[in-house]
N, C-alpha and C. Protein backbone atom coordinates (compact mmCIF):
# COMPACT_ATOMS: atom_id res chain seq x y z
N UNK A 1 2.79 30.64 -5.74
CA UNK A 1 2.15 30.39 -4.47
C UNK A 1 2.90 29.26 -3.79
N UNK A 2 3.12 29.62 -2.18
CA UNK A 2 4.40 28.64 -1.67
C UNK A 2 3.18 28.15 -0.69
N UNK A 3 3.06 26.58 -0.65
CA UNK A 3 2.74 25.86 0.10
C UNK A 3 3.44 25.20 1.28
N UNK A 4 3.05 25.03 2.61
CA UNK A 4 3.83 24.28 3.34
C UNK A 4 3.24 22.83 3.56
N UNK A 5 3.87 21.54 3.76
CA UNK A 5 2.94 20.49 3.64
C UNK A 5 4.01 19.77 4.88
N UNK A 6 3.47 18.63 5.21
CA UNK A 6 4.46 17.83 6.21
C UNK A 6 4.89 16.76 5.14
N UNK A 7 6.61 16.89 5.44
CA UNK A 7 7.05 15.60 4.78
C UNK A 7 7.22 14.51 5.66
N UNK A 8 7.76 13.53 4.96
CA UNK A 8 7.76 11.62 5.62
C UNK A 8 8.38 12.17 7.00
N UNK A 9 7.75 11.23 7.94
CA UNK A 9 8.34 11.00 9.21
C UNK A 9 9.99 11.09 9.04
N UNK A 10 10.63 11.89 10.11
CA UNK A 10 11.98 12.11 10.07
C UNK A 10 12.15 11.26 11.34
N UNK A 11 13.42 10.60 11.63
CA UNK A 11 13.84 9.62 13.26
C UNK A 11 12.91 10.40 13.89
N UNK A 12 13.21 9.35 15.06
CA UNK A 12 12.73 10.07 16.72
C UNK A 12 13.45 10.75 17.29
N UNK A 13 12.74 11.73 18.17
CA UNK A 13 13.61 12.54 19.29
C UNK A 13 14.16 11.85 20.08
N UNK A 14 14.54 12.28 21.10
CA UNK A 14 15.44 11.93 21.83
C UNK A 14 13.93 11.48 22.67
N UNK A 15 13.24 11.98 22.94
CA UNK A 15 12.04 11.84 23.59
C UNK A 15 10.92 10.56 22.96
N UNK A 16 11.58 10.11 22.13
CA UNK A 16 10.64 8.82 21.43
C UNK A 16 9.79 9.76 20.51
N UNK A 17 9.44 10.57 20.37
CA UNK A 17 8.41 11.22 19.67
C UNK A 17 9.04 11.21 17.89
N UNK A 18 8.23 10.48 16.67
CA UNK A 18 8.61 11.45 15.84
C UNK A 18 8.67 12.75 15.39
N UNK A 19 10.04 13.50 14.58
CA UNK A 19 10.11 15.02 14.56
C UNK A 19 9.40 14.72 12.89
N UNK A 20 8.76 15.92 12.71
CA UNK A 20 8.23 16.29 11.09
C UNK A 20 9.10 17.89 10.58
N UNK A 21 9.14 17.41 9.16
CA UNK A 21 10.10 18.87 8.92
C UNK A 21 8.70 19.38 8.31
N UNK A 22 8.74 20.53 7.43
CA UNK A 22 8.07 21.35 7.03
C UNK A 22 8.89 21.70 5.49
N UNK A 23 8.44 21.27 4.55
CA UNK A 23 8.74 21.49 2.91
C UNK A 23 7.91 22.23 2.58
N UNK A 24 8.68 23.51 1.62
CA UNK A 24 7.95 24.60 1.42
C UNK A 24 7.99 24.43 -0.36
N UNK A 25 7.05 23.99 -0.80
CA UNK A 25 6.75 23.53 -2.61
C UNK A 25 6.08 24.87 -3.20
N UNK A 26 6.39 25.30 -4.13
CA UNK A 26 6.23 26.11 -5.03
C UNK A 26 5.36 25.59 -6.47
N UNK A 27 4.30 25.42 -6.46
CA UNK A 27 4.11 24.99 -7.53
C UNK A 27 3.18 26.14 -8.49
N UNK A 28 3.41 27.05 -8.93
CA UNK A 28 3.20 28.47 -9.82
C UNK A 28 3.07 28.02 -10.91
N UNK A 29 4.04 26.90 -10.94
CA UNK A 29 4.16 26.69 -12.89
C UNK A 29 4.03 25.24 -12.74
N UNK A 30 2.95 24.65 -12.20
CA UNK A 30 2.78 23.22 -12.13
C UNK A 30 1.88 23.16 -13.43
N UNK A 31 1.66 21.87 -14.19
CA UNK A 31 0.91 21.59 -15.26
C UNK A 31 -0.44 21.07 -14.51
N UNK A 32 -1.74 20.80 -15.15
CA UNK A 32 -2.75 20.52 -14.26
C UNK A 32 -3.27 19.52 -15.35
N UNK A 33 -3.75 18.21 -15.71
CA UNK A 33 -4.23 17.26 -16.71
C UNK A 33 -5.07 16.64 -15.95
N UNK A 34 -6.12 16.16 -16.65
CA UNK A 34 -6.79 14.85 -16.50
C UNK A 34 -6.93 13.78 -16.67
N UNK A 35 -6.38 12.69 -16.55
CA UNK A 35 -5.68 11.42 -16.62
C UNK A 35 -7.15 10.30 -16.36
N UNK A 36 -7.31 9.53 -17.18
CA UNK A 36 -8.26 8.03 -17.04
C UNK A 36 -7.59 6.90 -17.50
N UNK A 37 -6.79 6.67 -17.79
CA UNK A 37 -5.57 5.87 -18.04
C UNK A 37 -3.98 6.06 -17.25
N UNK A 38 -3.17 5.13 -16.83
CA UNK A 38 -2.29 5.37 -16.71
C UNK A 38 -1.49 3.78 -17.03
N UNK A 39 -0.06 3.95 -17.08
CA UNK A 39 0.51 2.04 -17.25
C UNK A 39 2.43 2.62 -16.78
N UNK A 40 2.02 1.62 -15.92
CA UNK A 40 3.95 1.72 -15.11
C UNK A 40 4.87 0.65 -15.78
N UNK A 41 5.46 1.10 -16.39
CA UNK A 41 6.85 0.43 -16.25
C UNK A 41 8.18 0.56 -15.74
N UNK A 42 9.56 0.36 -16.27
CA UNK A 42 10.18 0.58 -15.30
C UNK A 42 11.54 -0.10 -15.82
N UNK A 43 12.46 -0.08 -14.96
CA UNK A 43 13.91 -0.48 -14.65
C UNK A 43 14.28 -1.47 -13.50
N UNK A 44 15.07 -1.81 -13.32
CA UNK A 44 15.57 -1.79 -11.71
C UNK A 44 16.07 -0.74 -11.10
N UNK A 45 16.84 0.06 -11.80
CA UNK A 45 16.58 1.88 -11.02
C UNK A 45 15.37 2.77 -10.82
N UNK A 46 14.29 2.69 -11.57
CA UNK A 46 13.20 3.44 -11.45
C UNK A 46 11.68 3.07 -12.16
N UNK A 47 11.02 3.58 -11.93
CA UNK A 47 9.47 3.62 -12.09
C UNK A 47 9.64 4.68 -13.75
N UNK A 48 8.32 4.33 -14.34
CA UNK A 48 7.96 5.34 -15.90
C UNK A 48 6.48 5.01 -15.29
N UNK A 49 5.80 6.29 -14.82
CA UNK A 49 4.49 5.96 -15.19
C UNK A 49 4.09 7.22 -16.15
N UNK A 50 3.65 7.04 -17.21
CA UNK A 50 2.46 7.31 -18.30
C UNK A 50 1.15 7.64 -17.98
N UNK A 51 0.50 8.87 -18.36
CA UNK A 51 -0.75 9.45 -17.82
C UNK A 51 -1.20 9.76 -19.24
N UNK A 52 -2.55 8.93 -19.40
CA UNK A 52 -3.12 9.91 -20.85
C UNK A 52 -4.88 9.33 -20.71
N UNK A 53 -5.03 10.01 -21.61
CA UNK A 53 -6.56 10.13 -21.56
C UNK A 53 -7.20 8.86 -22.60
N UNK A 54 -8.00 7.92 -22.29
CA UNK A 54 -8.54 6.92 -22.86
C UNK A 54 -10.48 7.26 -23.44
N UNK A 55 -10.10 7.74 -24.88
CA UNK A 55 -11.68 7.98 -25.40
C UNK A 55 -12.76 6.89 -24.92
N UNK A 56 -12.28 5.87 -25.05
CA UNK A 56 -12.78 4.56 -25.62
C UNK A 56 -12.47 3.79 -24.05
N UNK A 57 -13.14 4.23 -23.03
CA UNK A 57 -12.48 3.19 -21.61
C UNK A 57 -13.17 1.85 -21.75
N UNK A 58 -14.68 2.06 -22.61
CA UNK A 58 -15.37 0.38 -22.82
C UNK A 58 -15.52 -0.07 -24.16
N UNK A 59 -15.13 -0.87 -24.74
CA UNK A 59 -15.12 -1.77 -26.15
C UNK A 59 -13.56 -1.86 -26.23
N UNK A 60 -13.76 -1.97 -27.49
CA UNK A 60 -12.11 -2.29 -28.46
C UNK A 60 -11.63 -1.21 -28.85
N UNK A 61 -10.51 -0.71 -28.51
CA UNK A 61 -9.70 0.34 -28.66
C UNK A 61 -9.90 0.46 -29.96
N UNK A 62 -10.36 1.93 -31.15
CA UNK A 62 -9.99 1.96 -32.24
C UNK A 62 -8.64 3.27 -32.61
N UNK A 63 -8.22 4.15 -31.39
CA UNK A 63 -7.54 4.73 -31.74
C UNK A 63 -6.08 4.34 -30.07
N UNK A 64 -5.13 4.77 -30.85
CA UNK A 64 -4.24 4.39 -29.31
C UNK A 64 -4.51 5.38 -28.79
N UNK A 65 -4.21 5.20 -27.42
CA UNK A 65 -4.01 6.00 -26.14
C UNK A 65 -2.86 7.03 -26.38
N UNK A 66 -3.07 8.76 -26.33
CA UNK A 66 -2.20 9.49 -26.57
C UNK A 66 -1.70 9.93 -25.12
N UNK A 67 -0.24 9.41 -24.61
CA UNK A 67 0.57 9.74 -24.03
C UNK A 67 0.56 11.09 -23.23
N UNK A 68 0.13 12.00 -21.93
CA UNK A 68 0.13 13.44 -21.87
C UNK A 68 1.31 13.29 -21.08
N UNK A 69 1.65 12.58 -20.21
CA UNK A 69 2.63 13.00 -18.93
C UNK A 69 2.89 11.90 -18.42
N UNK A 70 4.69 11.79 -18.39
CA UNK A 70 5.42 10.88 -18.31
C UNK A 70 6.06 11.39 -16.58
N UNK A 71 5.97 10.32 -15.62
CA UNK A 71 6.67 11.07 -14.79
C UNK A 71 7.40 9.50 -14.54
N UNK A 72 8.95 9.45 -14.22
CA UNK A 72 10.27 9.01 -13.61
C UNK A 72 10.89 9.47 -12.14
N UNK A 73 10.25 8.38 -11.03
CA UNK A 73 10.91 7.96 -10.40
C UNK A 73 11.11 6.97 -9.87
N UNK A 74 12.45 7.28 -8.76
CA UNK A 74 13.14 5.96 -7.91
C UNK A 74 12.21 5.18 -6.77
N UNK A 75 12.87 4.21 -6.67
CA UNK A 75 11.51 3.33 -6.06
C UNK A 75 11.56 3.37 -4.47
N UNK A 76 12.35 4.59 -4.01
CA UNK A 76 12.39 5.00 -2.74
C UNK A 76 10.68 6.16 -2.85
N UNK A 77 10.69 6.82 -4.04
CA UNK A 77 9.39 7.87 -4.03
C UNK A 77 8.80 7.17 -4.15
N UNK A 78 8.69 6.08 -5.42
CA UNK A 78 7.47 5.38 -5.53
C UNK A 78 6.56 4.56 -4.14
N UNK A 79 7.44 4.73 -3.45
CA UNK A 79 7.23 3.82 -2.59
C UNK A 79 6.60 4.69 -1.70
N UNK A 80 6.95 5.51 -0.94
CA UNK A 80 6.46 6.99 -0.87
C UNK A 80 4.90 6.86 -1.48
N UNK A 81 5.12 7.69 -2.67
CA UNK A 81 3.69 7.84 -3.05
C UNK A 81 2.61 6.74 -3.23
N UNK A 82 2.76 5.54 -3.00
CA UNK A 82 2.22 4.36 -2.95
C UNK A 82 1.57 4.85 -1.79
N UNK A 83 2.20 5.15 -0.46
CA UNK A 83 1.46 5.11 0.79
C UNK A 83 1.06 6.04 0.46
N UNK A 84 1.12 7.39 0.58
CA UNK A 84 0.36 8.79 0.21
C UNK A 84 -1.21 8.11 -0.35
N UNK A 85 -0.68 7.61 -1.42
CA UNK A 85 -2.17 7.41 -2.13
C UNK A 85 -3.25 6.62 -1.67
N UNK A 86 -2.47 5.37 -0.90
CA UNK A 86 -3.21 4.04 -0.42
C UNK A 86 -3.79 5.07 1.14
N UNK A 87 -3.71 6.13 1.34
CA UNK A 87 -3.80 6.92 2.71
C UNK A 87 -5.15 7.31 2.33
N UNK A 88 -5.09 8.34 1.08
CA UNK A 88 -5.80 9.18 0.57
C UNK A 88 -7.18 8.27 0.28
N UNK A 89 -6.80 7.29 -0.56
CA UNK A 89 -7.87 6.09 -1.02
C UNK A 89 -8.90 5.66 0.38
N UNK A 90 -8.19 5.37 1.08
CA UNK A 90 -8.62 4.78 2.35
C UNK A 90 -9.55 5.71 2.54
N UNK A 91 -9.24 7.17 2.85
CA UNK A 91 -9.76 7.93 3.66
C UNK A 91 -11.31 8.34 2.73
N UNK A 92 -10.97 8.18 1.27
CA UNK A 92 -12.33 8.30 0.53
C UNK A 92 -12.87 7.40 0.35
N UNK A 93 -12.83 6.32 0.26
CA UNK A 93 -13.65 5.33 0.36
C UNK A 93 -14.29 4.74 2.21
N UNK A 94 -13.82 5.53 3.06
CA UNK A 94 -14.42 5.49 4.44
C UNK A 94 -15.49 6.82 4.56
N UNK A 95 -15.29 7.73 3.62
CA UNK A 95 -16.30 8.74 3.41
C UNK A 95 -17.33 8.34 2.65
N UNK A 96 -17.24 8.12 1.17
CA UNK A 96 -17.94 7.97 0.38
C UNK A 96 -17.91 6.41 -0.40
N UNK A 97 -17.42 5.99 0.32
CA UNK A 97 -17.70 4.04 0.02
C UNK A 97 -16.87 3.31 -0.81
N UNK A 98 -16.62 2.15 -1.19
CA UNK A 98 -15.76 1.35 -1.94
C UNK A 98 -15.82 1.52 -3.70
N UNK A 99 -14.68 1.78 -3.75
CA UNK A 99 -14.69 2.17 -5.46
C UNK A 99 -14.20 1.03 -6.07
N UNK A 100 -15.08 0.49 -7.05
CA UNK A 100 -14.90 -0.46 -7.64
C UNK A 100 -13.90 -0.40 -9.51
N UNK A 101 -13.18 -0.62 -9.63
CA UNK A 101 -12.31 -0.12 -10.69
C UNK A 101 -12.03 -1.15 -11.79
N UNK A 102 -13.35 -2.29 -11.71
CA UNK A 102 -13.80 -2.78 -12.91
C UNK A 102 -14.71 -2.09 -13.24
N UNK A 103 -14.43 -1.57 -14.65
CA UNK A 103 -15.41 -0.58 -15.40
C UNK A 103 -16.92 -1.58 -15.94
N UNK A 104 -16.74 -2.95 -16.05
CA UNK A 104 -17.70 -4.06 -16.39
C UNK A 104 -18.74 -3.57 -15.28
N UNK A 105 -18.15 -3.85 -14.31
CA UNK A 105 -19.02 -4.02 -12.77
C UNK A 105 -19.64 -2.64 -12.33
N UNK A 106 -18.94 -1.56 -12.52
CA UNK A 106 -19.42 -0.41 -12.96
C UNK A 106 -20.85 -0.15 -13.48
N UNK A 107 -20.89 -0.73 -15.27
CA UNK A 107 -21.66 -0.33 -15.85
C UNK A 107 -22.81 -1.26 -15.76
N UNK A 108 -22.81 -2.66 -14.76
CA UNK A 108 -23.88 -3.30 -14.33
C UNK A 108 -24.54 -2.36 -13.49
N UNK A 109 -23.80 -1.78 -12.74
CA UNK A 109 -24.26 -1.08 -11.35
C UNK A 109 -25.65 0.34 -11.84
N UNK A 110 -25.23 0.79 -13.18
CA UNK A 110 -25.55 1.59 -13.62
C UNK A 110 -27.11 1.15 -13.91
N UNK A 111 -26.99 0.04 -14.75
CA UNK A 111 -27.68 -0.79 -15.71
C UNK A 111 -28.98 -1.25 -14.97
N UNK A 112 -28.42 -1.50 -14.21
CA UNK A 112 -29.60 -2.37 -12.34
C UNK A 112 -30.75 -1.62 -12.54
């Protein structure tokens, strides 16, 4: 299944206007996971972020975190998907409110 999506702003026209291209992604054989953990490291050439699933998100870890999906890139994408996400974030938390991502503060909220 071929998707069309808008990629990053391309220059301006001649008319001041930015032009947008149109990227046509294929993703048929994409993997699909559920991730509650993730941890970036890195290079000075590129980004490692690590996606795996955390049993144990409150107390003391008794088993490690098993590794599902490693993705590597340059800090031109990262940078990229930084905004993508900080877009996306925005736009759900102006729908459905401020997400708080201390799990402590969380489970007060619960607790109340």
């Amino acid at each position: 299944m071929a998707k069309d999506e808008p990629s990053a702003p391309q220059p301006q026209s001649q008319t001041g206007t930015p032009q947008r291209t149109t990227v046509t992604v294929n993703d048929t054989e994409a993997l699909t996971m559920y991730a509650n953990f993730c941890r970036v490291t890195g290079t000075p050439e590129e980004l490692i972020v690590d996606f795996g699933l955390n049993a144990q998100p409150v107390g003391s870890q008794t088993h490690p975190i098993k590794i599902n999906q490693r993705i590597i890139v340059n800090f031109y994408t990262a940078k990229r998907l930084l905004a993508a996400l900080q877009m996306s974030i925005q736009r759900h938390e102006a729908t459905f409110g401020v997400l708080e991502t201390d799990i402590q503060k969380r489970m007060k909220r619960v607790e109340s």
